[in-house]
N, C-alpha and C. Protein backbone atom coordinates (compact mmCIF):
# COMPACT_ATOMS: atom_id res chain seq x y z
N UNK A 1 16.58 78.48 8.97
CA UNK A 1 15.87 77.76 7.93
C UNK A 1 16.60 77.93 6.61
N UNK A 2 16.51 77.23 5.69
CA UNK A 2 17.74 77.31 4.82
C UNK A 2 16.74 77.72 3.99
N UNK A 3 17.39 78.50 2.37
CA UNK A 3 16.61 78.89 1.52
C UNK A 3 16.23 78.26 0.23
N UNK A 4 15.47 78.48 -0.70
CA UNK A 4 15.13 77.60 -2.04
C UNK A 4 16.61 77.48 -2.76
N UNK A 5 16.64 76.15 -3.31
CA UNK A 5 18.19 76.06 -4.32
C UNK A 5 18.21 76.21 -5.50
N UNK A 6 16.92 77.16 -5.86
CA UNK A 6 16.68 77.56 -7.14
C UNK A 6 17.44 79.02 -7.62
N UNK A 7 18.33 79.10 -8.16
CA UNK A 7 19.25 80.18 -8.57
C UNK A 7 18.13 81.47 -8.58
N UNK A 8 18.55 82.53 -7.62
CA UNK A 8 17.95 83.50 -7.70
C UNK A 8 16.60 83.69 -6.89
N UNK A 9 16.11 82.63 -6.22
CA UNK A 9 15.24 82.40 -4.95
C UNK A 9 15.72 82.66 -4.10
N UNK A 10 15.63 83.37 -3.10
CA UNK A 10 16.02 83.96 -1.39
C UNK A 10 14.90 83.02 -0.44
N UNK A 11 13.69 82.83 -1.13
CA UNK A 11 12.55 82.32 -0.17
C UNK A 11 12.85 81.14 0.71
N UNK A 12 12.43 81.49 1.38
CA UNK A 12 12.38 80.12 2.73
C UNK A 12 11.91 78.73 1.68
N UNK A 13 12.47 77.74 2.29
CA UNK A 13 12.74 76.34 1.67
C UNK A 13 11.39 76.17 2.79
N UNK A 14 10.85 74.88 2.07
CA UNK A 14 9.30 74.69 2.19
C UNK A 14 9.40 73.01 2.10
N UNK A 15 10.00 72.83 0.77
CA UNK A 15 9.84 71.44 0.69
C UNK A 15 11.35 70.96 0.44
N UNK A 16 11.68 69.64 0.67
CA UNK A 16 13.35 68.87 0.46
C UNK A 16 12.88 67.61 -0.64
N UNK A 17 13.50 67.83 -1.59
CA UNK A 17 13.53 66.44 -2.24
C UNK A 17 14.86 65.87 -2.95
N UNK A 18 14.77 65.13 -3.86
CA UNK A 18 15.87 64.33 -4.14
C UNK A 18 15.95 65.10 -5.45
N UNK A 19 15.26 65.36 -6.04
CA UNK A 19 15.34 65.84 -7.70
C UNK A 19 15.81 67.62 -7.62
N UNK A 20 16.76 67.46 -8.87
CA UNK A 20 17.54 68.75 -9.12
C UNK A 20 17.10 70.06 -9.48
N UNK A 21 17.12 71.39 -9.18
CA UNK A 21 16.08 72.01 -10.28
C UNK A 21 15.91 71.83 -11.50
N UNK A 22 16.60 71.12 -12.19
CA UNK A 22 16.77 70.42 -13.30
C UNK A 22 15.48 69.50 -13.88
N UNK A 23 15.02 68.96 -12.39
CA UNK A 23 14.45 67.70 -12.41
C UNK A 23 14.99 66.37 -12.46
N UNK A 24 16.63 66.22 -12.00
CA UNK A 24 17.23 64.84 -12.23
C UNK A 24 17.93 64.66 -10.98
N UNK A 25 17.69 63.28 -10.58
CA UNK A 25 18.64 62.47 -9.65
C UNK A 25 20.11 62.87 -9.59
N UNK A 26 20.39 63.41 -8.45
CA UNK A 26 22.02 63.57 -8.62
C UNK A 26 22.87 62.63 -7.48
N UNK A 27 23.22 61.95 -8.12
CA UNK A 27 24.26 60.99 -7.31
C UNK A 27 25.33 61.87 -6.35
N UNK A 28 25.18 61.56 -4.86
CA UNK A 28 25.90 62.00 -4.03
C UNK A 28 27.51 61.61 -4.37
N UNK A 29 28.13 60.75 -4.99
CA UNK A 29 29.53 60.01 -5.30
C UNK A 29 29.46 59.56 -4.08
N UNK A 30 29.16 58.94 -2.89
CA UNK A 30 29.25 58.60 -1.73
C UNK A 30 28.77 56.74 -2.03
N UNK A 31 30.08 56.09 -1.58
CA UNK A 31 29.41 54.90 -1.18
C UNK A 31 27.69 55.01 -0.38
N UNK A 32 26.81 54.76 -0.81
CA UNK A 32 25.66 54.11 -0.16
C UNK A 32 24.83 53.02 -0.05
N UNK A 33 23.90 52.96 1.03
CA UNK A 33 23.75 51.85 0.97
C UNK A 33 22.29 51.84 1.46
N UNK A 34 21.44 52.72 0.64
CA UNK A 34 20.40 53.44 1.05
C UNK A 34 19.72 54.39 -0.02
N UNK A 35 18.80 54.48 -0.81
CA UNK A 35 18.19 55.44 -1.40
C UNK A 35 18.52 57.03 -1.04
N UNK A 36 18.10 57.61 0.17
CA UNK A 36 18.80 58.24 0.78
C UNK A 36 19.89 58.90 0.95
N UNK A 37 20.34 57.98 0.89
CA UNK A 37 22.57 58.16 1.33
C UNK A 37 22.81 58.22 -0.31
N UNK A 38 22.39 57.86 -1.22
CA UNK A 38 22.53 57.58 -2.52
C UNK A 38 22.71 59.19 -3.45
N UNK A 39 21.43 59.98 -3.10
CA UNK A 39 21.15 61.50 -3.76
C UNK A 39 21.62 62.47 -3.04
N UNK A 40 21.52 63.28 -3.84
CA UNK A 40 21.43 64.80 -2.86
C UNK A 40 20.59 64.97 -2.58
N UNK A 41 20.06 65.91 -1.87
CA UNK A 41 18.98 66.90 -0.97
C UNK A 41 19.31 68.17 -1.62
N UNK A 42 17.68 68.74 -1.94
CA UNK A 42 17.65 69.77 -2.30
C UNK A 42 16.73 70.39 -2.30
N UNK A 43 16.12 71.92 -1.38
CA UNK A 43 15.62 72.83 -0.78
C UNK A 43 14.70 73.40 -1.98
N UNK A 44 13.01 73.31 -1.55
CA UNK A 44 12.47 74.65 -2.44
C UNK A 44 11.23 75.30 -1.88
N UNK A 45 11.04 76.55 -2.52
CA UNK A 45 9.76 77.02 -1.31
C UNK A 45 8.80 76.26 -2.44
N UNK A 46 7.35 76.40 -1.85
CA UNK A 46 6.15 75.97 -2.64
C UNK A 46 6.35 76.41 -4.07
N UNK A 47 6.23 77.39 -4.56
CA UNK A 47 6.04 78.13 -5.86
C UNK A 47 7.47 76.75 -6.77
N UNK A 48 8.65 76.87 -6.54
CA UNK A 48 9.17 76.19 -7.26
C UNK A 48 9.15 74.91 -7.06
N UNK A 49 8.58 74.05 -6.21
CA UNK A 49 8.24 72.75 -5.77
C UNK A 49 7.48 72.46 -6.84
N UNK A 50 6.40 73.30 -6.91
CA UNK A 50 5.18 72.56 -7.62
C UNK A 50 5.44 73.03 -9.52
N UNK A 51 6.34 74.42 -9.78
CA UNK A 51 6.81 73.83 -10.71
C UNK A 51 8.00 72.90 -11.25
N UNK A 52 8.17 72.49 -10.63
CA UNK A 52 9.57 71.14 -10.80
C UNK A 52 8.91 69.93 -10.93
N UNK A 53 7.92 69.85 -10.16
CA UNK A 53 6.84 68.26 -9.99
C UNK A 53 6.13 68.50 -11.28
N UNK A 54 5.84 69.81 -12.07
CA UNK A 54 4.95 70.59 -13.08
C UNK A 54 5.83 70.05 -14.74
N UNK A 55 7.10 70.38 -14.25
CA UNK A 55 8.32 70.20 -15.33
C UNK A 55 8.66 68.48 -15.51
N UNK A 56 9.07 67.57 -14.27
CA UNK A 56 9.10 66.48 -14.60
C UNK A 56 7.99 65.28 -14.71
N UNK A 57 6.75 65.67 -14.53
CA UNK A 57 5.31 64.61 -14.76
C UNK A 57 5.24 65.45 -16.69
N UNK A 58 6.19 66.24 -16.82
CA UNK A 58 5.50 66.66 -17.86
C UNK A 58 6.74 66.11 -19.29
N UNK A 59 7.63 65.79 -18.33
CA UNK A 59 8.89 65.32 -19.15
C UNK A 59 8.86 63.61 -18.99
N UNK A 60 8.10 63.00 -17.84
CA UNK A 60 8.27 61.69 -17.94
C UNK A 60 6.85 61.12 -18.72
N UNK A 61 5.73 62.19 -18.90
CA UNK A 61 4.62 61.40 -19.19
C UNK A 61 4.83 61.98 -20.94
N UNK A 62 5.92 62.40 -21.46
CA UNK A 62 5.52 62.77 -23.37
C UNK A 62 6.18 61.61 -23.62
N UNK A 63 5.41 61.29 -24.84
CA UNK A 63 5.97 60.49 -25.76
C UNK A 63 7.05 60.40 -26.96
N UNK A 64 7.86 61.31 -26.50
CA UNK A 64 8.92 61.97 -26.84
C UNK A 64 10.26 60.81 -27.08
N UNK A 65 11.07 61.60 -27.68
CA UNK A 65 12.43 60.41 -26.96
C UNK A 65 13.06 60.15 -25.57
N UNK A 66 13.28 59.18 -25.05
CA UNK A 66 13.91 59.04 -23.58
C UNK A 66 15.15 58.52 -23.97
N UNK A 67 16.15 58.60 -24.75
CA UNK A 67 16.88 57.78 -25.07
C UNK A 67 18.44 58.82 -24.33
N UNK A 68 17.88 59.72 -23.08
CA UNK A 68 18.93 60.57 -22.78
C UNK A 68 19.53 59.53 -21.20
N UNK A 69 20.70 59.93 -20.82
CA UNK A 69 21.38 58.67 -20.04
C UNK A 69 20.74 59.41 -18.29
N UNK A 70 19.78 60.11 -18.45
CA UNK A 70 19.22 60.31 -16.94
C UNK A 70 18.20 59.67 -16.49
N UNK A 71 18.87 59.22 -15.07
CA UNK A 71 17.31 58.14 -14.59
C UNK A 71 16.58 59.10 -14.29
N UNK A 72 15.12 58.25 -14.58
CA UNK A 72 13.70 59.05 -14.50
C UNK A 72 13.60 58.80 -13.07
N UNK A 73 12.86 60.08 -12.18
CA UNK A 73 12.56 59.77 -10.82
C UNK A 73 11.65 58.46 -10.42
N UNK A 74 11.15 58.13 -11.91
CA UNK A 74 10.00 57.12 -11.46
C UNK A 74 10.92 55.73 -11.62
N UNK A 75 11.87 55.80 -12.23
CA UNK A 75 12.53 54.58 -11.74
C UNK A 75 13.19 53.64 -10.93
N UNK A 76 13.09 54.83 -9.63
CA UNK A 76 13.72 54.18 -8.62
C UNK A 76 12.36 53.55 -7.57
């Protein structure tokens, strides 16, 4: 079972998503032709899952500036 890709997590990976611990889309550089084939994959147990989903509903819903060159997960 592979482990969380959160620097300094050992814990068993729980959940896979597309978003970075960062919280941003990272382009595979791979021709694709597929949402999918498009990102990376990336491993986390619960505890950092739900703060990453905690970090970006909290970065896409302020009314802040967006004027930075990263797509929002909600844009795809």
């Amino acid at each position: 079972m592979a482990s969380c890709d959160v620097e300094g997590c050992n814990s068993p990976s729980e959940k896979v998503s597309r978003l970075s611990p960062e919280g941003y889309l990272i382009a595979t550089g791979n021709k694709a032709y597929s949402f999918r084939e498009a990102y990376k994959r990336f491993n986390y147990c619960e505890l950092h899952h739900e703060e990453l989903m905690k970090s970006v509903w909290t970065r896409v819903s302020d009314e802040g500036d967006k004027s930075d060159d990263h797509v929002a997960p909600t844009a795809i």
